[in-house]
N, C-alpha and C. Protein backbone atom coordinates (compact mmCIF):
# COMPACT_ATOMS: atom_id res chain seq x y z
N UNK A 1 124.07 77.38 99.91
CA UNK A 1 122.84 76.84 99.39
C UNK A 1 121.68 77.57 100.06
N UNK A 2 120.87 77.78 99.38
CA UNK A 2 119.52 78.59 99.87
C UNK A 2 118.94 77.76 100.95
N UNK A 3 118.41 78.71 101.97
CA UNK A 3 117.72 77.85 102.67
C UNK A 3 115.97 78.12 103.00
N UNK A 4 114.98 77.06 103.00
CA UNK A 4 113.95 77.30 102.73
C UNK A 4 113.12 77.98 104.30
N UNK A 5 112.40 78.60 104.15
CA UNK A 5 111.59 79.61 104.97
C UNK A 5 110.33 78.59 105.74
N UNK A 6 110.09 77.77 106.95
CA UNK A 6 109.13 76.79 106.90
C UNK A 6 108.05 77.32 107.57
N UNK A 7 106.50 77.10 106.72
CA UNK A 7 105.70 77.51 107.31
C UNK A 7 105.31 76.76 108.75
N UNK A 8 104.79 78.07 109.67
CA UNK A 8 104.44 77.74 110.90
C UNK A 8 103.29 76.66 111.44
N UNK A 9 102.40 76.18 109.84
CA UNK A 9 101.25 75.52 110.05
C UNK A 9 101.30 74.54 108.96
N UNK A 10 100.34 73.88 108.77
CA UNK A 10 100.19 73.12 107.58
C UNK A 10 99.67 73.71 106.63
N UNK A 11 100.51 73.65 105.24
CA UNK A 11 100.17 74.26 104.01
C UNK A 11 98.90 73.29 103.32
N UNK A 12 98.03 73.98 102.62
CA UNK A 12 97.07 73.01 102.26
C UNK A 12 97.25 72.39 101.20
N UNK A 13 96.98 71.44 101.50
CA UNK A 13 96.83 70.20 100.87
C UNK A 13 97.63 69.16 101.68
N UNK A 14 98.86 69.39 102.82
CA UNK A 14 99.16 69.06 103.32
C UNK A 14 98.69 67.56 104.08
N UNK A 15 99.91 66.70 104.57
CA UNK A 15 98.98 65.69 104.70
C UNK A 15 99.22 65.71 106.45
N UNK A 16 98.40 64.59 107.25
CA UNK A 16 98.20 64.67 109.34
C UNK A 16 99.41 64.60 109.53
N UNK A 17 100.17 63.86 109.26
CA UNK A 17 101.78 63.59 109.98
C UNK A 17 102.39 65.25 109.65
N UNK A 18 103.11 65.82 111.13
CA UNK A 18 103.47 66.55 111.05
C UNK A 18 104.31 66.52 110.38
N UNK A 19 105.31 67.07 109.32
CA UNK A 19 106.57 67.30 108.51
C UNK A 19 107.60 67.56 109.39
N UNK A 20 108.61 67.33 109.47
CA UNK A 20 109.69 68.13 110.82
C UNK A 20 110.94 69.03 109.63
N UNK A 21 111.82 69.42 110.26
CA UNK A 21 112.29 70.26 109.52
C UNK A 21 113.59 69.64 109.04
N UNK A 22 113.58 68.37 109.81
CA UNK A 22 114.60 67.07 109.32
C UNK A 22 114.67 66.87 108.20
N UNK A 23 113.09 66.52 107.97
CA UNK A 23 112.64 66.66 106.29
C UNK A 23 113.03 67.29 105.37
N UNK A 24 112.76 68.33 105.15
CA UNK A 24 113.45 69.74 104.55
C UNK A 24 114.77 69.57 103.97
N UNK A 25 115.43 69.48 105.49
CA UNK A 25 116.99 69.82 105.59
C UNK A 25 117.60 68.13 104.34
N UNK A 26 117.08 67.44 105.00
CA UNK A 26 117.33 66.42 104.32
C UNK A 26 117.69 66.25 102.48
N UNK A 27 115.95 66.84 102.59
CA UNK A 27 116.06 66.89 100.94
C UNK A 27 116.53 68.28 100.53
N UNK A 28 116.88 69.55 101.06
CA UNK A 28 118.35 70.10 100.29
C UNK A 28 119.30 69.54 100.30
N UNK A 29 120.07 68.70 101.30
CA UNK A 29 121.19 68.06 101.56
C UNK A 29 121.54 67.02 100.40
N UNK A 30 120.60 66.07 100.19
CA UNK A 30 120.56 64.81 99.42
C UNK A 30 120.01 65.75 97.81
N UNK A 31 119.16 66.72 97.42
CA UNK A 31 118.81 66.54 96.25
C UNK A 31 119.10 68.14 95.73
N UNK A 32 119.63 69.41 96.50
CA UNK A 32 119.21 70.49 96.25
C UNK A 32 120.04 71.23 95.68
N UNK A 33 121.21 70.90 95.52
CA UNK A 33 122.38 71.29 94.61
C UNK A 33 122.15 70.90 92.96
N UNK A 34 121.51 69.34 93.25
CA UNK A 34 121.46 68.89 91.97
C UNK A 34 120.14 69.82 90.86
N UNK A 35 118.97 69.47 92.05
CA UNK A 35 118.29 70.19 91.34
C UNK A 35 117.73 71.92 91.16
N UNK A 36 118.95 72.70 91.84
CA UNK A 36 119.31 73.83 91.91
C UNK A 36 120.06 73.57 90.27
N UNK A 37 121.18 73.46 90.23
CA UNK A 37 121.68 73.10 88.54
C UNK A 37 120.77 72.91 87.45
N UNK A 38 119.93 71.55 88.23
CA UNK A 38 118.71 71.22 86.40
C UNK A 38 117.99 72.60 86.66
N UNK A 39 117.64 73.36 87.25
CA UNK A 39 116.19 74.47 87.17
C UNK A 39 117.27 75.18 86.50
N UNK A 40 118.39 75.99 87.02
CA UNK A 40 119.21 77.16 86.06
C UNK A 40 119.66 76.56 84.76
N UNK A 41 119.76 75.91 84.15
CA UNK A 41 119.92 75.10 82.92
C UNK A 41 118.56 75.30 82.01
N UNK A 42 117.83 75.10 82.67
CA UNK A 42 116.36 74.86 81.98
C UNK A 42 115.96 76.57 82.14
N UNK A 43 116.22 77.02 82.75
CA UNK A 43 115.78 78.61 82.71
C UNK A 43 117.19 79.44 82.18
N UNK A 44 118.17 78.88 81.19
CA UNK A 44 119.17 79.61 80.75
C UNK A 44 119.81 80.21 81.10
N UNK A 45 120.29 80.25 82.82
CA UNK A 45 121.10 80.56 83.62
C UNK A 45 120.27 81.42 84.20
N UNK A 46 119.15 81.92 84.69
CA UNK A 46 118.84 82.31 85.80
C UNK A 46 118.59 81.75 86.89
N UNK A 47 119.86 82.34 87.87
CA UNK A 47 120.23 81.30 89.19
C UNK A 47 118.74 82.03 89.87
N UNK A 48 118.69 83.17 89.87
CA UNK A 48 117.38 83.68 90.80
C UNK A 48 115.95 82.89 91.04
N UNK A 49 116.00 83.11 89.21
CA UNK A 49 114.33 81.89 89.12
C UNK A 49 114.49 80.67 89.34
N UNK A 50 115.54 80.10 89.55
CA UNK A 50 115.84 79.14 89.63
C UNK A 50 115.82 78.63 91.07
N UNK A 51 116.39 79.23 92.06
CA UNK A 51 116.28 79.29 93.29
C UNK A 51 114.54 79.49 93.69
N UNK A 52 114.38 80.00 93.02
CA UNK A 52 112.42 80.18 93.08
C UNK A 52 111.78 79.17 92.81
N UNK A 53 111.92 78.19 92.11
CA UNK A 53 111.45 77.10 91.30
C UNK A 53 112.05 75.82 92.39
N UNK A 54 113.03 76.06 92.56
CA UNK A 54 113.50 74.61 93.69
C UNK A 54 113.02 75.19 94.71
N UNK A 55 112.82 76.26 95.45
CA UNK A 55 112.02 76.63 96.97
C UNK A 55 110.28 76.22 96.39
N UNK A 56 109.63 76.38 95.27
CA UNK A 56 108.60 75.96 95.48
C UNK A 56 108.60 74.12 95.36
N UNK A 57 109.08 73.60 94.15
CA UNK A 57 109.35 72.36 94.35
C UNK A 57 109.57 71.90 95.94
N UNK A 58 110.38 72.48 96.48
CA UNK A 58 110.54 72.07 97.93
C UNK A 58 109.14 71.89 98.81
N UNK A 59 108.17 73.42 98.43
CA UNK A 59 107.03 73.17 99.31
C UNK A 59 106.37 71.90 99.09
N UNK A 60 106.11 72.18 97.72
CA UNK A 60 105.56 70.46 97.34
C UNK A 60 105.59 69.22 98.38
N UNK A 61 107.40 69.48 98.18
CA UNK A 61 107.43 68.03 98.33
C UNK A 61 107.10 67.88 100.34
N UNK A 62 106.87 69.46 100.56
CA UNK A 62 106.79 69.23 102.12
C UNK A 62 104.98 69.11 102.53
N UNK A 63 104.68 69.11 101.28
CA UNK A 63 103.00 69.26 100.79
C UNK A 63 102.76 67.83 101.17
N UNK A 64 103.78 67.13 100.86
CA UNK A 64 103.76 65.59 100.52
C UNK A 64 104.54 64.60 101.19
N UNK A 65 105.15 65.48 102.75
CA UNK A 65 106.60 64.82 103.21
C UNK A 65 105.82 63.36 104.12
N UNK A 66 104.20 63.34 104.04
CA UNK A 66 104.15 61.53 105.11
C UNK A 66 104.51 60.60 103.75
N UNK A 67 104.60 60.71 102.44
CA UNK A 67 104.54 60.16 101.19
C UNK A 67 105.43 59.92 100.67
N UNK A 68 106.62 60.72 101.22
CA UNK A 68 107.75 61.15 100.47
C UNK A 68 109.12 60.14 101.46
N UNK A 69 110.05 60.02 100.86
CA UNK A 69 111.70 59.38 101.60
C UNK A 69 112.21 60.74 101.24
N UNK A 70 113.00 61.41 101.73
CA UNK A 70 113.89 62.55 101.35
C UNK A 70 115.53 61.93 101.08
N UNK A 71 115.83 60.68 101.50
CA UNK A 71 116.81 59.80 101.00
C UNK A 71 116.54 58.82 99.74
N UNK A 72 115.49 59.00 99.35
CA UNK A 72 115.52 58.13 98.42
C UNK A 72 115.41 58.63 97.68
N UNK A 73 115.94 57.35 95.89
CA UNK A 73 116.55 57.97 94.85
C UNK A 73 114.88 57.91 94.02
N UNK A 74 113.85 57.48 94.50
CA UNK A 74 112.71 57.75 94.14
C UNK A 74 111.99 59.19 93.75
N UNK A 75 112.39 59.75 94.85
CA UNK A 75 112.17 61.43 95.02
C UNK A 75 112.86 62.23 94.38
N UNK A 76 114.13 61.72 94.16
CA UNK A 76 115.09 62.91 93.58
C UNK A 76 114.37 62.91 91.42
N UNK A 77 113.71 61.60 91.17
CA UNK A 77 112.68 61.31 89.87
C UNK A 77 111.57 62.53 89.92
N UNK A 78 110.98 62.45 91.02
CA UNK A 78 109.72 63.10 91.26
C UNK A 78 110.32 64.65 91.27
N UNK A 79 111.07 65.07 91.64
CA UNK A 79 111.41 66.64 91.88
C UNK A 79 112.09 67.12 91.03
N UNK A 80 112.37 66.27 90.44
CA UNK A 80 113.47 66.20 89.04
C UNK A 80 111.36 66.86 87.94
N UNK A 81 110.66 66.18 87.97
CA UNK A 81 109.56 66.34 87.38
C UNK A 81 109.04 67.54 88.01
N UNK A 82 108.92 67.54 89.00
CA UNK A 82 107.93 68.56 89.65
C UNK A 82 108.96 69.86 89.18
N UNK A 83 110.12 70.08 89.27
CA UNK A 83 111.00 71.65 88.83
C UNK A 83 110.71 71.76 87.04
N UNK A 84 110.76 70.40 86.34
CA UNK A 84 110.24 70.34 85.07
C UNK A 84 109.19 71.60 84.95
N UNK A 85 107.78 70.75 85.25
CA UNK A 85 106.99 71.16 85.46
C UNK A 85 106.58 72.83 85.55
N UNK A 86 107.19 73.19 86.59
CA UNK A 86 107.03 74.31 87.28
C UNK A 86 107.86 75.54 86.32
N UNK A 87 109.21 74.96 85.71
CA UNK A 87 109.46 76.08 84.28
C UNK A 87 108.79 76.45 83.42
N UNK A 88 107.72 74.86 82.88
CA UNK A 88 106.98 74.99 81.49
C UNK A 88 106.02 75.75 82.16
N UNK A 89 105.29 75.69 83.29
CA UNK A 89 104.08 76.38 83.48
C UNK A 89 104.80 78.20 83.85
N UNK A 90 105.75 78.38 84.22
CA UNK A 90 106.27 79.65 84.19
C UNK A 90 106.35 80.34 83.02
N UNK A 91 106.95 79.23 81.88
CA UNK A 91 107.52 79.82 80.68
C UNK A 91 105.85 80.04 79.89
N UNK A 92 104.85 79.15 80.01
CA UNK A 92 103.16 79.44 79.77
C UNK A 92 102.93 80.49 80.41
N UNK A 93 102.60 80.79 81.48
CA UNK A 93 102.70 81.95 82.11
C UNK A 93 102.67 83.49 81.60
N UNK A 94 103.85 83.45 81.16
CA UNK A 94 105.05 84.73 80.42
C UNK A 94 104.49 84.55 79.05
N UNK A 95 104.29 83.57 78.35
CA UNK A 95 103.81 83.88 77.43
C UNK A 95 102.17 84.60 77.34
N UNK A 96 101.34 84.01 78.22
CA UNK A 96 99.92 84.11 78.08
C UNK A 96 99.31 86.02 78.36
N UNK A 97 100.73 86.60 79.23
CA UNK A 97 100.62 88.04 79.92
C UNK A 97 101.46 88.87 78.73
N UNK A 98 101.12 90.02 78.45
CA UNK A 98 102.21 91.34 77.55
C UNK A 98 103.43 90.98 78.84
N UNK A 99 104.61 91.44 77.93
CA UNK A 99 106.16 91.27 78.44
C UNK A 99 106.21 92.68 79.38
N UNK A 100 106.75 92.46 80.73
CA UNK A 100 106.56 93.65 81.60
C UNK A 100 107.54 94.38 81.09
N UNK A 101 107.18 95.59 81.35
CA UNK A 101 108.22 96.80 80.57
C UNK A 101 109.01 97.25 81.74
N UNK A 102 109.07 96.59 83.08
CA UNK A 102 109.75 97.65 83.94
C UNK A 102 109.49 99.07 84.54
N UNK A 103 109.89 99.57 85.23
CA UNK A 103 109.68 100.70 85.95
C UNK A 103 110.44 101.63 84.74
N UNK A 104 109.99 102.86 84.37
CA UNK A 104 110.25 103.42 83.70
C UNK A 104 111.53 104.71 84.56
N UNK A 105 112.26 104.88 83.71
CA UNK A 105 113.66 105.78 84.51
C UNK A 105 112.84 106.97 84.73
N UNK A 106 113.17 107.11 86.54
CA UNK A 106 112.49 107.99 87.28
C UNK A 106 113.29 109.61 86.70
N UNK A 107 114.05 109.88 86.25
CA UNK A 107 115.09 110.92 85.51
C UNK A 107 114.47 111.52 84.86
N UNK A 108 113.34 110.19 83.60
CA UNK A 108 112.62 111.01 82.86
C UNK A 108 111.05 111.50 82.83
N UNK A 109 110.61 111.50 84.33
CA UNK A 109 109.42 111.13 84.21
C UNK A 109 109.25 112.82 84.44
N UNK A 110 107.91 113.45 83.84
CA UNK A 110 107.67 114.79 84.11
C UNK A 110 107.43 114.93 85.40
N UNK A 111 107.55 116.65 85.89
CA UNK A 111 107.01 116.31 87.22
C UNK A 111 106.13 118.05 87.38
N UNK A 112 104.73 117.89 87.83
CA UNK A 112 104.00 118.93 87.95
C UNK A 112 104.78 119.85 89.00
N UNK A 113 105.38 120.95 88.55
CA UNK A 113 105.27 121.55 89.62
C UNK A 113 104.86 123.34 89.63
N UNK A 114 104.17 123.32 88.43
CA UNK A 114 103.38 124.57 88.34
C UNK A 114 104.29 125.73 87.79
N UNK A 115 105.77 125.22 87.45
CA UNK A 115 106.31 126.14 86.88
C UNK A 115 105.74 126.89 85.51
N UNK A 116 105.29 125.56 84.54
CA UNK A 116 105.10 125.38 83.55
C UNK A 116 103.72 126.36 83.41
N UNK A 117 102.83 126.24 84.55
CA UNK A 117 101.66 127.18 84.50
C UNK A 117 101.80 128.34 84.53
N UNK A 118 102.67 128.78 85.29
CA UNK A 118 103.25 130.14 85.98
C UNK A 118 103.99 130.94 84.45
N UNK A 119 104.52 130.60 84.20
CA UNK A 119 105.22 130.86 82.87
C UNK A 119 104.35 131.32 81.63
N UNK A 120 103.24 130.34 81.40
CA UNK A 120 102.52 130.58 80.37
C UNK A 120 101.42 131.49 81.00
N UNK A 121 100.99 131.68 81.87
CA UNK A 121 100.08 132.80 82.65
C UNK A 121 100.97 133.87 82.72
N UNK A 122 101.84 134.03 82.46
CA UNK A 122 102.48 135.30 82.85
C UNK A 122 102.70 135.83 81.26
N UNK A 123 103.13 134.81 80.20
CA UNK A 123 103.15 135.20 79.11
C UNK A 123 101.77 135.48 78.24
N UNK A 124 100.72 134.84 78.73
CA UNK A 124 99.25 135.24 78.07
C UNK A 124 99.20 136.06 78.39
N UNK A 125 99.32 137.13 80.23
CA UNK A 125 99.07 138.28 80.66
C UNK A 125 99.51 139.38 79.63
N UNK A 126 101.06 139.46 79.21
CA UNK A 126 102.06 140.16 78.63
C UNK A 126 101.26 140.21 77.07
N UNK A 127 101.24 139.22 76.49
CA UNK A 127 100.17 138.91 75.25
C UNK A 127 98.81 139.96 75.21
N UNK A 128 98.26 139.49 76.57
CA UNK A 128 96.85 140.43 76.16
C UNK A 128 97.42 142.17 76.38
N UNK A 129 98.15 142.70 76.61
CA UNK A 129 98.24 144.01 76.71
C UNK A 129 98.35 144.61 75.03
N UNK A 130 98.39 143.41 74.58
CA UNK A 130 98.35 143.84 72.85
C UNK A 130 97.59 144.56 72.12
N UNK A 131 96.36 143.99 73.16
CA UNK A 131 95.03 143.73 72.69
C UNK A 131 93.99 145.11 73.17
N UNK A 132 93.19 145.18 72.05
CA UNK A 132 92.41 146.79 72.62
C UNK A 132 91.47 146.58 73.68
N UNK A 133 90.97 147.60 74.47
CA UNK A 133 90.26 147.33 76.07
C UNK A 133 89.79 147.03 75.77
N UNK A 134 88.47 146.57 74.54
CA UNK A 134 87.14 146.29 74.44
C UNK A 134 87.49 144.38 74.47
N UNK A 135 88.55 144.23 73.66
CA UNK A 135 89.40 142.73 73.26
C UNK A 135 89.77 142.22 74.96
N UNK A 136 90.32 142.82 75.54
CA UNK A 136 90.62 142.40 76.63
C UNK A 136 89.44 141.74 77.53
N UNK A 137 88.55 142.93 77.89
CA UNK A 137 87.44 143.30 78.42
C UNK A 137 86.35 141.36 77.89
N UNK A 138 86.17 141.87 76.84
CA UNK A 138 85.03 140.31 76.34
C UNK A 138 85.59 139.00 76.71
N UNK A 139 86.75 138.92 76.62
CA UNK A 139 88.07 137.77 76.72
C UNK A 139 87.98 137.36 78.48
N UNK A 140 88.41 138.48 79.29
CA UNK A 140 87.60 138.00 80.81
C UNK A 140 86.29 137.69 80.89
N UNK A 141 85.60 138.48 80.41
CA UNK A 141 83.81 137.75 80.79
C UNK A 141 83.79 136.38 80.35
N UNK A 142 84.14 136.12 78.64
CA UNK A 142 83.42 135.23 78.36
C UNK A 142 84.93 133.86 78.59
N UNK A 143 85.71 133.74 79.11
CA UNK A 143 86.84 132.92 79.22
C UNK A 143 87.61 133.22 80.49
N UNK A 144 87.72 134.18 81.13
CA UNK A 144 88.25 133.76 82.95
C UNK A 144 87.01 134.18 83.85
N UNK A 145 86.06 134.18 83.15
CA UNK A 145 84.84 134.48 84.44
C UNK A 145 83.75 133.52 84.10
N UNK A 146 84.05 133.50 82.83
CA UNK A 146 82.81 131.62 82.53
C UNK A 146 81.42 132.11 82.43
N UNK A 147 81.73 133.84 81.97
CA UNK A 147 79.94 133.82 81.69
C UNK A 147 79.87 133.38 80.30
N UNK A 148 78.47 133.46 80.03
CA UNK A 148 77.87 132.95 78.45
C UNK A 148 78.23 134.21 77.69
N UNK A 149 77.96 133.99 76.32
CA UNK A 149 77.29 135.38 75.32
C UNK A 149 76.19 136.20 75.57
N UNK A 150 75.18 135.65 76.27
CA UNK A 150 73.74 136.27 76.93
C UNK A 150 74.50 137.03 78.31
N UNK A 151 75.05 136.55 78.93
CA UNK A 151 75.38 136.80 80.26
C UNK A 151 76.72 138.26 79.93
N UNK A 152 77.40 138.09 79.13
CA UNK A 152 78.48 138.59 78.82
C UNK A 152 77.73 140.19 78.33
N UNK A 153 76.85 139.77 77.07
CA UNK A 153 76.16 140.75 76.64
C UNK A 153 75.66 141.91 77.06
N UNK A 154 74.57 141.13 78.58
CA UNK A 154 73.85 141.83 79.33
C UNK A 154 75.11 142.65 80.50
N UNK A 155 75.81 142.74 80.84
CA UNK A 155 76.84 142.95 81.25
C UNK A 155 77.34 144.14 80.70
N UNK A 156 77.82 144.11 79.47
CA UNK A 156 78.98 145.19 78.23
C UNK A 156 77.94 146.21 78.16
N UNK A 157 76.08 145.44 77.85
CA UNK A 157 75.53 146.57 77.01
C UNK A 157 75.70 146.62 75.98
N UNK A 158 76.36 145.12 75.47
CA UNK A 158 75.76 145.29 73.44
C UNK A 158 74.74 144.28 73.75
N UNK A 159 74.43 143.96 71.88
CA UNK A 159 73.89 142.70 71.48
C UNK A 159 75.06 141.70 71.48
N UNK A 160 74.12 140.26 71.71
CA UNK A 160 74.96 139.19 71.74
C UNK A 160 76.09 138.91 70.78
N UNK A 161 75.50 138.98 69.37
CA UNK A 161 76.50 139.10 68.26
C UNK A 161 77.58 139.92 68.54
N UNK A 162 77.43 140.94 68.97
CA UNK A 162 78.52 141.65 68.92
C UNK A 162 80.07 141.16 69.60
N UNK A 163 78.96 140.56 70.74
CA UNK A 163 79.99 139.61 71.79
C UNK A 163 80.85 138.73 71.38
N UNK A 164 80.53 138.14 70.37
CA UNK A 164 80.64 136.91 69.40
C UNK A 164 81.61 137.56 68.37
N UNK A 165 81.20 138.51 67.84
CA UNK A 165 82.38 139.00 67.28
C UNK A 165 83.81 139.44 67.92
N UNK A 166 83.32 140.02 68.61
CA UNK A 166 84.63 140.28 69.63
C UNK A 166 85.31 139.58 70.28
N UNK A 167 84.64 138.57 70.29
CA UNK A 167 85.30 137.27 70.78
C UNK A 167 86.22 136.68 70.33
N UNK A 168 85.97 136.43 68.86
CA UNK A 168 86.55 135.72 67.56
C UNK A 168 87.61 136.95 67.26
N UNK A 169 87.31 137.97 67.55
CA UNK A 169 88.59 138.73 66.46
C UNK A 169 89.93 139.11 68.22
N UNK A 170 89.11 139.13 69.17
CA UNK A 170 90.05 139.01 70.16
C UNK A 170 90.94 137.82 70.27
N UNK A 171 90.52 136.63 70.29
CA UNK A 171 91.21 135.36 70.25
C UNK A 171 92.39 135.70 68.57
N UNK A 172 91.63 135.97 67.93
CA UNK A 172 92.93 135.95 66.98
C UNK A 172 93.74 136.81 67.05
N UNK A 173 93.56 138.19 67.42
CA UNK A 173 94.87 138.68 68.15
C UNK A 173 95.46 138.35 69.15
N UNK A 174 95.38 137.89 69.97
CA UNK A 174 95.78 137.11 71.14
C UNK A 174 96.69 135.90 70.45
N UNK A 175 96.05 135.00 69.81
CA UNK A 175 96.99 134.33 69.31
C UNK A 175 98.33 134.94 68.38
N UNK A 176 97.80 135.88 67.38
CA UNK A 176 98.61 136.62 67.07
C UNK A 176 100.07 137.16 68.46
N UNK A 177 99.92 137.77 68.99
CA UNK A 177 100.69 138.14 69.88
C UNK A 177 101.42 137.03 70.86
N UNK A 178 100.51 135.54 71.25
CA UNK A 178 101.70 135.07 71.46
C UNK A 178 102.49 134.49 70.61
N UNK A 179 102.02 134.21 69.25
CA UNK A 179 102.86 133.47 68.62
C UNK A 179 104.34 134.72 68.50
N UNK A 180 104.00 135.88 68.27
CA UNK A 180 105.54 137.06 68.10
C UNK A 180 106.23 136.56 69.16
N UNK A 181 105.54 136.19 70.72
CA UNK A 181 106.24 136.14 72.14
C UNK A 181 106.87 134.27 72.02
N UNK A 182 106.55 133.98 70.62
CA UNK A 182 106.91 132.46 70.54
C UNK A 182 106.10 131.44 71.20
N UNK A 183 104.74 131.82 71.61
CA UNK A 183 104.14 130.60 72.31
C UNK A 183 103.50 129.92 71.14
N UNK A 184 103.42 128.80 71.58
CA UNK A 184 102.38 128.40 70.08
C UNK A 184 101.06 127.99 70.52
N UNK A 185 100.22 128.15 69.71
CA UNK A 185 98.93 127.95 69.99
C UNK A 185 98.16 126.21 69.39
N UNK A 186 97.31 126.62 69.47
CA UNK A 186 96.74 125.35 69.06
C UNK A 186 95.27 126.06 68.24
């Protein structure tokens, strides 16, 4: 039979008479088998929650032990109610929250480890050799060096447009070439 964990102080709501652990022991002895059975019945055989539901019932009743007989057949009514109780507001509970999904299988979870970068940087590299120097050339300024079209421009020594063109017809060879190397683009 489970045995309950007793706090070191008074739980609140608690009443002046100290509780002793006589108490306790008592009412597993006299009521805690029985109402270990009604809670897994009422929770459809979960002995676990069930054991959860009579350890809190228990605090209760230690909430309440100057009030309480732990021999009497008075109490075993009351705890018989109070484990009631304590399902329907569980089973409210579970309903009122989304149904937990569990920890998801750690097997499938992705995991960064830069392979995936390494791979496709090595295959864009291989890709741009496709591409004519001028294609290459606009493709670093204006996309691994983060200048503008003004900035890019002043740089090459064209006009901006031109930049712009070269831009657009570089990217589509580029895509061109990885899609032959099988990458796909977007």
């Amino acid at each position: 039979m489970q045995q309950l964990l007793l706090p070191t102080k008074h739980a609140p709501g608690a009443c002046s008479a100290e509780p002793t652990e006589e108490f306790l022991r008592a009412l597993y002895e006299r009521h805690g088998s029985v109402l270990l059975r009604f809670a897994t019945r009422l929770l459809r055989g979960d002995r676990h929650r069930a054991e959860d539901v009579l350890q809190e019932a228990a605090i209760r009743a230690w909430q309440h032990a100057a009030e309480l007989d732990p021999t009497a057949d008075a109490l075993r009514s009351w705890l018989f109610t109070v484990v009631r109780n304590l399902v329907i507001d569980g089973y409210r509970a579970r309903q009122a929250r989304p149904p937990e999904l569990g920890d998801p299988d750690e097997t499938q979870l992705p995991i960064q480890d830069g392979v995936d970068n390494a791979l496709t940087t090595q295959v864009v590299i291989e890709a741009m050799k496709d591409l004519a120097p001028y294609q290459r050339e606009v493709l670093m300024h204006v996309h691994y060096m983060g200048r503008t079209v003004n900035q890019t421009a002043k740089v090459l020594g064209v006009p901006p447009g031109t930049v712009k063109s070269r831009t657009y017809y570089a990217m589509r060879a580029l895509r061109e070439a990885l899609h032959k190397r099988g990458l796909r683009t977007v």
